[in-house]
Protein backbone atom coordinates (compact mmCIF):
# COMPACT_ATOMS: atom_id res chain seq x y z
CA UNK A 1 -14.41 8.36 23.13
CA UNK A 2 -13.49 4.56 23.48
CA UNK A 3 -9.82 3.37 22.73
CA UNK A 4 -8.87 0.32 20.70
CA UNK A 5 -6.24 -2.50 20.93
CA UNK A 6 -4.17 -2.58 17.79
CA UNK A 7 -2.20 -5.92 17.87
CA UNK A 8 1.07 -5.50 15.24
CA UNK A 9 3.56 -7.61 13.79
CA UNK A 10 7.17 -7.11 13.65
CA UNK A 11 9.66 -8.22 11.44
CA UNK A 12 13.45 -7.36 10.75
CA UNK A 13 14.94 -4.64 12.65
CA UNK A 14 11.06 -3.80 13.88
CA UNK A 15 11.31 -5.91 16.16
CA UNK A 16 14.76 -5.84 17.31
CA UNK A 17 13.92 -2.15 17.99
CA UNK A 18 10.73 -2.88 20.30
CA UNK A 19 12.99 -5.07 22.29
CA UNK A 20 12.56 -8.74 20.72
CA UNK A 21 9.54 -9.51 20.47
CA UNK A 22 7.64 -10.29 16.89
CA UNK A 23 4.42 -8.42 18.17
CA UNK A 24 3.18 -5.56 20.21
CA UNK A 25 -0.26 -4.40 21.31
CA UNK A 26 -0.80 -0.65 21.78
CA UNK A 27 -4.02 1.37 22.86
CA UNK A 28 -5.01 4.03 20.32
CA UNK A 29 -8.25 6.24 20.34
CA UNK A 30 -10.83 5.10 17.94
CA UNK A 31 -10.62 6.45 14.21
CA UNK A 32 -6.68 5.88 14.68
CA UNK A 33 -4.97 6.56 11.01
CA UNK A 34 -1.61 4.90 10.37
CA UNK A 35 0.11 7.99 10.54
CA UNK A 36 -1.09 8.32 14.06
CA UNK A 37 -0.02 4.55 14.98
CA UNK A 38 3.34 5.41 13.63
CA UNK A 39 4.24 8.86 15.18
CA UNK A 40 2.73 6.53 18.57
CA UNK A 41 5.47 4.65 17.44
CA UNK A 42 8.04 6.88 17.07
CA UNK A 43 7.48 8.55 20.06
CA UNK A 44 7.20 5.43 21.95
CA UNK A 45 10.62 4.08 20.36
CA UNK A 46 12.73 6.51 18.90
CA UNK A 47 14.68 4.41 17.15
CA UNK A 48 11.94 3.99 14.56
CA UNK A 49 12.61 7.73 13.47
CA UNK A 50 15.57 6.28 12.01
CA UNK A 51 14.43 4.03 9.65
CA UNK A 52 14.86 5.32 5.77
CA UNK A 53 11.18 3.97 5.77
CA UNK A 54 8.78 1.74 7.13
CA UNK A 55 6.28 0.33 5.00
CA UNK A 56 3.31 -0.55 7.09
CA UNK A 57 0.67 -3.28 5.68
CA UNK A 58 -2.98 -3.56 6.92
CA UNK A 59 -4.99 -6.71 6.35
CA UNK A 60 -2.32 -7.95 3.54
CA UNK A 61 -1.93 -4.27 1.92
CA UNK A 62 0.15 -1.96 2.18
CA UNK A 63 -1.32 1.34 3.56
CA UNK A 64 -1.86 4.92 3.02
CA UNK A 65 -1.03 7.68 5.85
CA UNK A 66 -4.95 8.47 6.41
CA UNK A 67 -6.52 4.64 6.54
CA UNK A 68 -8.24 4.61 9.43
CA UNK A 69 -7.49 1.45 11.78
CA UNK A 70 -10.16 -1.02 13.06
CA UNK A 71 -9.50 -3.36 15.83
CA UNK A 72 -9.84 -6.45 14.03
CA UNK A 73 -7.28 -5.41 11.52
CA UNK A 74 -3.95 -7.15 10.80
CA UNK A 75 -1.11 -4.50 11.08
CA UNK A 76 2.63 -5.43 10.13
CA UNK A 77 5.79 -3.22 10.36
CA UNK A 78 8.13 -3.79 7.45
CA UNK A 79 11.53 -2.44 7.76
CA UNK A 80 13.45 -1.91 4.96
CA UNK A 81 15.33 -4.80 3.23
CA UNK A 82 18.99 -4.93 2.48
CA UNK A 83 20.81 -7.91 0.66
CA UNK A 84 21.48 -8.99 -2.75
């Protein structure tokens, strides 16, 4: 089976946790569901575990546990917001 190249953007304390940097490409296998991408993620960076949640938006939406990822897509990490 073939891999893909997910390319995600970071923002808030996403990407402070990933080191810096406001995006990040990772090889999945193909048919990749966002819950897959984030356990990747969690077990890549375990700081992500400690998030309350992470929303994660594909192509503008935000998405369910078992959408399956495409290569083309547009994946963002959005951390949880604090302020008033």
């Amino acid at each position: 089976m073939t891999g893909i190249k997910l390319n995600i953007i970071l923002f808030g304390i996403a990407r402070d946790i990933v080191g810096g940097s406001s995006s990040l490409t990772l090889e999945m296998e193909a048919n990749t569901t966002v819950d897959h991408l984030m356990t990747r993620l969690q077990q890549t960076y375990p700081d992500f575990e400690r998030l309350a949640s992470l929303m994660i938006a594909v192509n503008s939406d935000y998405a369910k546990g078992d959408q399956v990822l495409q290569a083309n897509d547009e994946i963002a990490l959005i951390p949880p917001v604090s302020g008033g």
